[in-house]
C-alpha atoms as a PDB file:
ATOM      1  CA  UNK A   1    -138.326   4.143  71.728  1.00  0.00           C
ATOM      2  CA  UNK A   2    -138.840   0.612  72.252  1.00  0.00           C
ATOM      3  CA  UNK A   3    -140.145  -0.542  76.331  1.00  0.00           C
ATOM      4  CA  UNK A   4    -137.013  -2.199  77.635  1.00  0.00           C
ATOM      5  CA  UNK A   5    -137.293  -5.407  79.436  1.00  0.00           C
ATOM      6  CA  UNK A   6    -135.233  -6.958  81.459  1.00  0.00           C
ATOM      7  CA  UNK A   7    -134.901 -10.823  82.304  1.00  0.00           C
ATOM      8  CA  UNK A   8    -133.457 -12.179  85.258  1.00  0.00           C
ATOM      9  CA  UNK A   9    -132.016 -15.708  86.560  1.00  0.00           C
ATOM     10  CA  UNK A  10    -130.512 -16.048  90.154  1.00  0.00           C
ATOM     11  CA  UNK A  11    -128.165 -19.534  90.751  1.00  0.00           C
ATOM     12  CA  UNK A  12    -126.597 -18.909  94.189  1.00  0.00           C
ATOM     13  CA  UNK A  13    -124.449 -16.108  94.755  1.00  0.00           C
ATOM     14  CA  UNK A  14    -124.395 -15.329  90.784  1.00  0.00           C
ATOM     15  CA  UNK A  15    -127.435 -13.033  89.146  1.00  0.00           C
ATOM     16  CA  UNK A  16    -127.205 -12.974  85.515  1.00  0.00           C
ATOM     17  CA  UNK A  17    -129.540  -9.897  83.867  1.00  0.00           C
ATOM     18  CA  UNK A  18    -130.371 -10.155  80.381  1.00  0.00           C
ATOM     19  CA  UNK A  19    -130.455  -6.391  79.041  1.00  0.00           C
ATOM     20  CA  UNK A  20    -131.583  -4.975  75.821  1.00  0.00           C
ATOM     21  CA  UNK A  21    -129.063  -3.742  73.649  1.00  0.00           C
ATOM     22  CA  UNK A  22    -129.378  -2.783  69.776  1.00  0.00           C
ATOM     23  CA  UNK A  23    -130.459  -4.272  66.877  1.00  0.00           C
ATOM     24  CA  UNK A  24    -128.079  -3.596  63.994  1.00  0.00           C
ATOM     25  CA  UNK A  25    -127.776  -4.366  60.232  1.00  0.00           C
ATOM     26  CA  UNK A  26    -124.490  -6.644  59.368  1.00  0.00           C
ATOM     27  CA  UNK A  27    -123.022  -7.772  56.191  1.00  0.00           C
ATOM     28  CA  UNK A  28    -124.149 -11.286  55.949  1.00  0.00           C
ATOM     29  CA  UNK A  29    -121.118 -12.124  53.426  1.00  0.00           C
ATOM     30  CA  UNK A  30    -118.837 -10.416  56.400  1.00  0.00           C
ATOM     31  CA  UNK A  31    -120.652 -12.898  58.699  1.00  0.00           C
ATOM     32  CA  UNK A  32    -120.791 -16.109  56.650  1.00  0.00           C
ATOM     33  CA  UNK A  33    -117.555 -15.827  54.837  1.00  0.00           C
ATOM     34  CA  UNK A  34    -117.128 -18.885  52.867  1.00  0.00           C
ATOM     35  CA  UNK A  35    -120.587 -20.585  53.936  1.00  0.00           C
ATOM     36  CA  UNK A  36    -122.900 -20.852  50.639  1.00  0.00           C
ATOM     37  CA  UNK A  37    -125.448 -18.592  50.751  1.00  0.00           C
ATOM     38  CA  UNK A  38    -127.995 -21.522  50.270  1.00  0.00           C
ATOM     39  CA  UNK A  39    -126.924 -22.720  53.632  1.00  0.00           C
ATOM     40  CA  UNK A  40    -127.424 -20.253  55.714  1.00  0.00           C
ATOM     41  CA  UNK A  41    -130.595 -18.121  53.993  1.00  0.00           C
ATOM     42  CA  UNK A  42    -133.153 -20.306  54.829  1.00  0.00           C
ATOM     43  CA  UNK A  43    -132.351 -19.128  59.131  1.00  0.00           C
ATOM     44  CA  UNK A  44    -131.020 -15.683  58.463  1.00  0.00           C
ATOM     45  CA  UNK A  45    -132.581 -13.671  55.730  1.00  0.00           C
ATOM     46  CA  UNK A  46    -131.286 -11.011  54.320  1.00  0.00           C
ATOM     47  CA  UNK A  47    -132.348  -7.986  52.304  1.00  0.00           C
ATOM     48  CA  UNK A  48    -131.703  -6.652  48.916  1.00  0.00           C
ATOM     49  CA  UNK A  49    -128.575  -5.500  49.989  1.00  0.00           C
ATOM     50  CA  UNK A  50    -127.727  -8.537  51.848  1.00  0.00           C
ATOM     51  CA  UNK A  51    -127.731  -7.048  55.426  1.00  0.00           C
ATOM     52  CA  UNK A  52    -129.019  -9.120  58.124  1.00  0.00           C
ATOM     53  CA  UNK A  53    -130.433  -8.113  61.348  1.00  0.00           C
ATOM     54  CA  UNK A  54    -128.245  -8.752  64.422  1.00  0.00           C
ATOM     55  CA  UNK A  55    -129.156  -8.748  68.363  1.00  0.00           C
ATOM     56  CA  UNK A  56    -126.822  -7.185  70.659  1.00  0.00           C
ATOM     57  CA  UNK A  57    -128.153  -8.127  73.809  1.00  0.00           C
ATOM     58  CA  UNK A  58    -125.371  -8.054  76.348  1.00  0.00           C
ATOM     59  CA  UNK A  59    -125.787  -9.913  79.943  1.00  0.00           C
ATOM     60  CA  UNK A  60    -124.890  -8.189  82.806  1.00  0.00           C
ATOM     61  CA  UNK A  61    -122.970 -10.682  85.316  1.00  0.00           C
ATOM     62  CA  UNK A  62    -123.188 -10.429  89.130  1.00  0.00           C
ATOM     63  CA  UNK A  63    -121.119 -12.263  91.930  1.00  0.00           C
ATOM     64  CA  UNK A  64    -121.637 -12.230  95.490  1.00  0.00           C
ATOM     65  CA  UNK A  65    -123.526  -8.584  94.830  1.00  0.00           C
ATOM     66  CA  UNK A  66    -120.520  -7.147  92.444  1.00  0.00           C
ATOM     67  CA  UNK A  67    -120.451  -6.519  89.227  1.00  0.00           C
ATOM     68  CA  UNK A  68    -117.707  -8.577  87.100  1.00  0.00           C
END
């Protein structure tokens, strides 16, 4: 299992906390719809099936010491 990290930034009474979610193959067709491959392949490759890795990092939001 991968180390999880954790990145932090504080801006008054808000803390936003990065957190590491899961990496996932999508359908980059799904994705892209009507974009041209050619457009879009030279940032996101794909394999021979066309799947693309995807992040899923979500943020967790504070306010005033409460989650939201």
């Amino acid at each position: 299992m991968a180390e999880l990290t954790l990145q932090e930034y504080q801006f008054h009474d808000m803390k936003l906390t990065w957190l590491r979610g899961a990496d996932k193959l999508t359908d980059a067709g799904t994705l892209f719809g009507p974009v041209p491959k050619v457009v879009w392949s030279r940032y996101y490759p794909t394999n021979d099936a066309n799947m693309m890795a995807e992040l899923t990092d979500p943020i967790l939001i504070q306010y005033k010491g409460k989650i939201t």
